[in-house]
N, C-alpha and C. Protein backbone atom coordinates (compact mmCIF):
# COMPACT_ATOMS: atom_id res chain seq x y z
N UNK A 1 -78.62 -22.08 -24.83
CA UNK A 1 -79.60 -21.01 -25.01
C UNK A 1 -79.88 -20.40 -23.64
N UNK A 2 -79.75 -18.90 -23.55
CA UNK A 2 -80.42 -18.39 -22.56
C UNK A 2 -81.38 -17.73 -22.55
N UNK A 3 -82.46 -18.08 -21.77
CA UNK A 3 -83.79 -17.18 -22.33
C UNK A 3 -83.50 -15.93 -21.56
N UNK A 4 -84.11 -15.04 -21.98
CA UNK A 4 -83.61 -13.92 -20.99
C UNK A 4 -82.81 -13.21 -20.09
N UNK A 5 -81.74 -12.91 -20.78
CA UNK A 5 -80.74 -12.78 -20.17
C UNK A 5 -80.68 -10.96 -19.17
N UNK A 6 -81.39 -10.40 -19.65
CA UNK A 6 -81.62 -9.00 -19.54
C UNK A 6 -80.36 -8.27 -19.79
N UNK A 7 -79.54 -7.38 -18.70
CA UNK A 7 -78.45 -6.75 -19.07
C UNK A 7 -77.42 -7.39 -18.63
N UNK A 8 -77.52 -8.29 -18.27
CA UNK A 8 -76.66 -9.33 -17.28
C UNK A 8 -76.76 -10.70 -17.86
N UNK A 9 -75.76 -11.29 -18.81
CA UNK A 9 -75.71 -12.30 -19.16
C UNK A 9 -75.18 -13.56 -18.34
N UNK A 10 -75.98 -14.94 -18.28
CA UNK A 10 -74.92 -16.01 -18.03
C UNK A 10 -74.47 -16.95 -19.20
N UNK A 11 -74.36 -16.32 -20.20
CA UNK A 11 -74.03 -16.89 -21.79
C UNK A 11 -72.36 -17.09 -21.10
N UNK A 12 -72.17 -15.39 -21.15
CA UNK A 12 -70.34 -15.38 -20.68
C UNK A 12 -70.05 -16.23 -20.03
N UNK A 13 -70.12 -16.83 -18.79
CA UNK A 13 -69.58 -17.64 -18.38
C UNK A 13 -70.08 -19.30 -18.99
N UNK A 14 -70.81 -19.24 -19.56
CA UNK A 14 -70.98 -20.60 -20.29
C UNK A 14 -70.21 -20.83 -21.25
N UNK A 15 -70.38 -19.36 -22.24
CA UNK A 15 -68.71 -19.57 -23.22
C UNK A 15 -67.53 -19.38 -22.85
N UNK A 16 -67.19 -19.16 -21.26
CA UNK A 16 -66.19 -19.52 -21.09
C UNK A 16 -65.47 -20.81 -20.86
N UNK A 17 -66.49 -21.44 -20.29
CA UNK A 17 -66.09 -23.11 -19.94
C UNK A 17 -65.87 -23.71 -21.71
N UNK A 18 -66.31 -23.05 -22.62
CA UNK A 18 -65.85 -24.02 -23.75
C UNK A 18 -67.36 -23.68 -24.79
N UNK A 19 -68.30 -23.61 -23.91
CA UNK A 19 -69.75 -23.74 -24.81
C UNK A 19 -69.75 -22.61 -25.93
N UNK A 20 -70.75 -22.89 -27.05
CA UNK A 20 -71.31 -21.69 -28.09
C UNK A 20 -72.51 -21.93 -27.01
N UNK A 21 -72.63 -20.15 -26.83
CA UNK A 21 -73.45 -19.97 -25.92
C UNK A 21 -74.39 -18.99 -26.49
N UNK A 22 -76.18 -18.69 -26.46
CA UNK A 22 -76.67 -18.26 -26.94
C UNK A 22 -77.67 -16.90 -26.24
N UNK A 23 -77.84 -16.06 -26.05
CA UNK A 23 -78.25 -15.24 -25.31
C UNK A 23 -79.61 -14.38 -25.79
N UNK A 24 -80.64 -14.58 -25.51
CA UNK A 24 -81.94 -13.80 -26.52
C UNK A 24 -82.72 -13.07 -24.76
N UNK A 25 -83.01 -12.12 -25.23
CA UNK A 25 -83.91 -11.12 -24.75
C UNK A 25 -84.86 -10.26 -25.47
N UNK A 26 -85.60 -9.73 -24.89
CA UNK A 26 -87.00 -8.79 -25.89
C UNK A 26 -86.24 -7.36 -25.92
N UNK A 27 -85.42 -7.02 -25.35
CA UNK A 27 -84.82 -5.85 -24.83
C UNK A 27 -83.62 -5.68 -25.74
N UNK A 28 -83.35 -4.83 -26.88
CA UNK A 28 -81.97 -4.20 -27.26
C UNK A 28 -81.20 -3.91 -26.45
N UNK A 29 -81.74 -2.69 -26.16
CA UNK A 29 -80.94 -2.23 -25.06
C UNK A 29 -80.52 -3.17 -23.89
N UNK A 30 -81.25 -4.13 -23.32
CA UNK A 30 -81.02 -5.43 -22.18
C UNK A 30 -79.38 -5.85 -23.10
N UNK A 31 -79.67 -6.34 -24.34
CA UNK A 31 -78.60 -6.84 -25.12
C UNK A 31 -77.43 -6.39 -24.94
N UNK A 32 -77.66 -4.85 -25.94
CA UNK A 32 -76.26 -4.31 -25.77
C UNK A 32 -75.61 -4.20 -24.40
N UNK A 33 -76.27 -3.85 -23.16
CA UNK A 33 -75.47 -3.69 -22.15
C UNK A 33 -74.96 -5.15 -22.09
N UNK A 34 -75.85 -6.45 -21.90
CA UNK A 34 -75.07 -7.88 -21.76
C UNK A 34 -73.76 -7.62 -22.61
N UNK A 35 -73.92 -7.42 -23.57
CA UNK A 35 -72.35 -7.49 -24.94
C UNK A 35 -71.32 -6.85 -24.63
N UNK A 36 -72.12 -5.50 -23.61
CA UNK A 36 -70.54 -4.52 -23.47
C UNK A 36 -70.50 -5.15 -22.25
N UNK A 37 -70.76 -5.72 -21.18
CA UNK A 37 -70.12 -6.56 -19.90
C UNK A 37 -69.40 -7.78 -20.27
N UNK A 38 -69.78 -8.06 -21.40
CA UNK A 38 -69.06 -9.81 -21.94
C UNK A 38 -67.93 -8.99 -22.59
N UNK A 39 -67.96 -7.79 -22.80
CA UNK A 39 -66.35 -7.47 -23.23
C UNK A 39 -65.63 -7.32 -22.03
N UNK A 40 -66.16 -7.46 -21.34
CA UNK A 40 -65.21 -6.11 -20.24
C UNK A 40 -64.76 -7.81 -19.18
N UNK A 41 -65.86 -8.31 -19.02
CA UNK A 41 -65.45 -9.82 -18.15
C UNK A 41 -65.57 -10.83 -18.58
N UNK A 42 -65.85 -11.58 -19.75
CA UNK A 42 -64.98 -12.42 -20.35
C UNK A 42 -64.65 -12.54 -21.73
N UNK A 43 -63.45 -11.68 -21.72
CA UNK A 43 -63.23 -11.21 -23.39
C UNK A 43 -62.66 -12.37 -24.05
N UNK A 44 -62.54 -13.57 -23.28
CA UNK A 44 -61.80 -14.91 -24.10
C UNK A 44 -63.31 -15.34 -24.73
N UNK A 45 -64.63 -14.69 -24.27
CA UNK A 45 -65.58 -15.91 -24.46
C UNK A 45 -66.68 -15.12 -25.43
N UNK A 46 -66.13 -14.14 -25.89
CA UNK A 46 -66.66 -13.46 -26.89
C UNK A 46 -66.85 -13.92 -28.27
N UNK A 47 -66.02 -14.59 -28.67
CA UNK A 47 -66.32 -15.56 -29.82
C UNK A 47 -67.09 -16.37 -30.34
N UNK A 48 -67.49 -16.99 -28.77
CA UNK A 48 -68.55 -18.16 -28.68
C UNK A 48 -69.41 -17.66 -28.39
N UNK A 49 -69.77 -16.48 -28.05
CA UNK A 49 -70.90 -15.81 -27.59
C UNK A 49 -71.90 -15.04 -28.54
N UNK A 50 -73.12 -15.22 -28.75
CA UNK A 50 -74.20 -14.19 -29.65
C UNK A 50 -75.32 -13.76 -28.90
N UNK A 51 -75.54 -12.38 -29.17
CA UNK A 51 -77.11 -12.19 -28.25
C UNK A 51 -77.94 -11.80 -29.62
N UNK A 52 -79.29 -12.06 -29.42
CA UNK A 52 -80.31 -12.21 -30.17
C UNK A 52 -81.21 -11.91 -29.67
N UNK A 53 -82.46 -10.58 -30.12
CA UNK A 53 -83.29 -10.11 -29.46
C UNK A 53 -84.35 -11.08 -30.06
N UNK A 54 -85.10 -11.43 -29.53
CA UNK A 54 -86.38 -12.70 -29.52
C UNK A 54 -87.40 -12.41 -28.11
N UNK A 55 -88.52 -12.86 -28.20
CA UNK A 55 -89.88 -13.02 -27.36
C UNK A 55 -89.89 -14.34 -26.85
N UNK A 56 -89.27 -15.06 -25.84
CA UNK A 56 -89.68 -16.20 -25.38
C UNK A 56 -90.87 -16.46 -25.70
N UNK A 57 -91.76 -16.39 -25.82
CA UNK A 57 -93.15 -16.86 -26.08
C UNK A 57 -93.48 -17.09 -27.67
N UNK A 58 -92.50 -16.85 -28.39
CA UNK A 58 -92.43 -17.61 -30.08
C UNK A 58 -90.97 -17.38 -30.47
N UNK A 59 -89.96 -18.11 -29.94
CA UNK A 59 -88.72 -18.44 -29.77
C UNK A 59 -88.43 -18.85 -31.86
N UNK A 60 -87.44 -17.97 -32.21
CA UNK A 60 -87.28 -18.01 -33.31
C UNK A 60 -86.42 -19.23 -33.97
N UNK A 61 -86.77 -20.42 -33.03
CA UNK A 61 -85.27 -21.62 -33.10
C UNK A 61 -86.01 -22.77 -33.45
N UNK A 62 -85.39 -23.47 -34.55
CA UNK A 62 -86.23 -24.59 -34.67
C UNK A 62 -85.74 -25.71 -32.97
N UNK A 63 -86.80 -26.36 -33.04
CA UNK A 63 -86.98 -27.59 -31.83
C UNK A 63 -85.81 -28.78 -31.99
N UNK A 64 -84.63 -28.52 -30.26
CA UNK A 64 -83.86 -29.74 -30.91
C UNK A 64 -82.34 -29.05 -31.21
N UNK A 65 -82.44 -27.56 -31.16
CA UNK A 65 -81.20 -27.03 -32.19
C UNK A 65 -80.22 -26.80 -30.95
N UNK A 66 -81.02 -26.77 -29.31
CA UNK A 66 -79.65 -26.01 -28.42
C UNK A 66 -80.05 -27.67 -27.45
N UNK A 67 -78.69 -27.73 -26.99
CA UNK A 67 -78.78 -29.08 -26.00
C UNK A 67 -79.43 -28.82 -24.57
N UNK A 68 -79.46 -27.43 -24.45
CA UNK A 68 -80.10 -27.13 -22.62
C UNK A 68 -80.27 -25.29 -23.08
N UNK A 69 -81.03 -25.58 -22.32
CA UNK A 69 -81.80 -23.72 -22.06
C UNK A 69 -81.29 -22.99 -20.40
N UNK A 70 -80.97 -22.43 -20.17
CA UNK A 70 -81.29 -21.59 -18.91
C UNK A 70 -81.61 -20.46 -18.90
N UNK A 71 -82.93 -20.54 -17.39
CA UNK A 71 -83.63 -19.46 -17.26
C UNK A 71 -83.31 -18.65 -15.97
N UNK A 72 -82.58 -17.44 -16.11
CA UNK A 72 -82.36 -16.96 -14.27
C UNK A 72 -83.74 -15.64 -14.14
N UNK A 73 -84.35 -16.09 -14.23
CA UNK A 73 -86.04 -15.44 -13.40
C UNK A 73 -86.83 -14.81 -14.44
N UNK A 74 -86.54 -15.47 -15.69
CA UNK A 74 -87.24 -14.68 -17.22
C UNK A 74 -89.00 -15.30 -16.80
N UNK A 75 -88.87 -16.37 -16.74
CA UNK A 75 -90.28 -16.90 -16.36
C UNK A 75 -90.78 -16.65 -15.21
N UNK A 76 -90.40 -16.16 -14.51
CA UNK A 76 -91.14 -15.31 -12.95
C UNK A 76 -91.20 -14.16 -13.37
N UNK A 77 -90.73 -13.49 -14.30
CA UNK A 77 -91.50 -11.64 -14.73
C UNK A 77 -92.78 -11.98 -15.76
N UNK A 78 -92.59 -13.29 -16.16
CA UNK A 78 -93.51 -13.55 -17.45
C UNK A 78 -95.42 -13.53 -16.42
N UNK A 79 -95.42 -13.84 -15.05
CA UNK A 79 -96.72 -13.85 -14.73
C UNK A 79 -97.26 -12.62 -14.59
């Protein structure tokens, strides 16, 4: 799971090493640009890859469902 990925995903390179990698932002638009860069730089890892617009702050996932989360500075815009 990545919380916040904005337009710049690190899902891609997580589904590239092998992972189903999960990508949520509040932002569509944040999304679609992540989706059209995961085409363009890692089109092997597109498969394993989903973005999902969601609110970190009532995360639509039951508890338990992803093995690790990463955050690259979603919780430092949140103050």
């Amino acid at each position: 799971l990545e919380i916040g990925c904005g337009d710049r995903s690190l899902a891609g390179g997580l589904a590239g090493e092998g992972l189903f990698a999960l990508a949520t932002d509040f932002s569509p638009c944040g999304l679609q640009r992540a989706a059209a860069a995961l085409q363009v730089e890692f089109v092997a890892a597109v498969a394993r890859t989903e973005f999902v617009v969601a609110d970190i702050r009532a995360l639509p996932f039951r508890r338990g469902v992803f093995d690790a989360a990463v955050d690259k500075a979603c919780f430092d815009a949140l103050r």
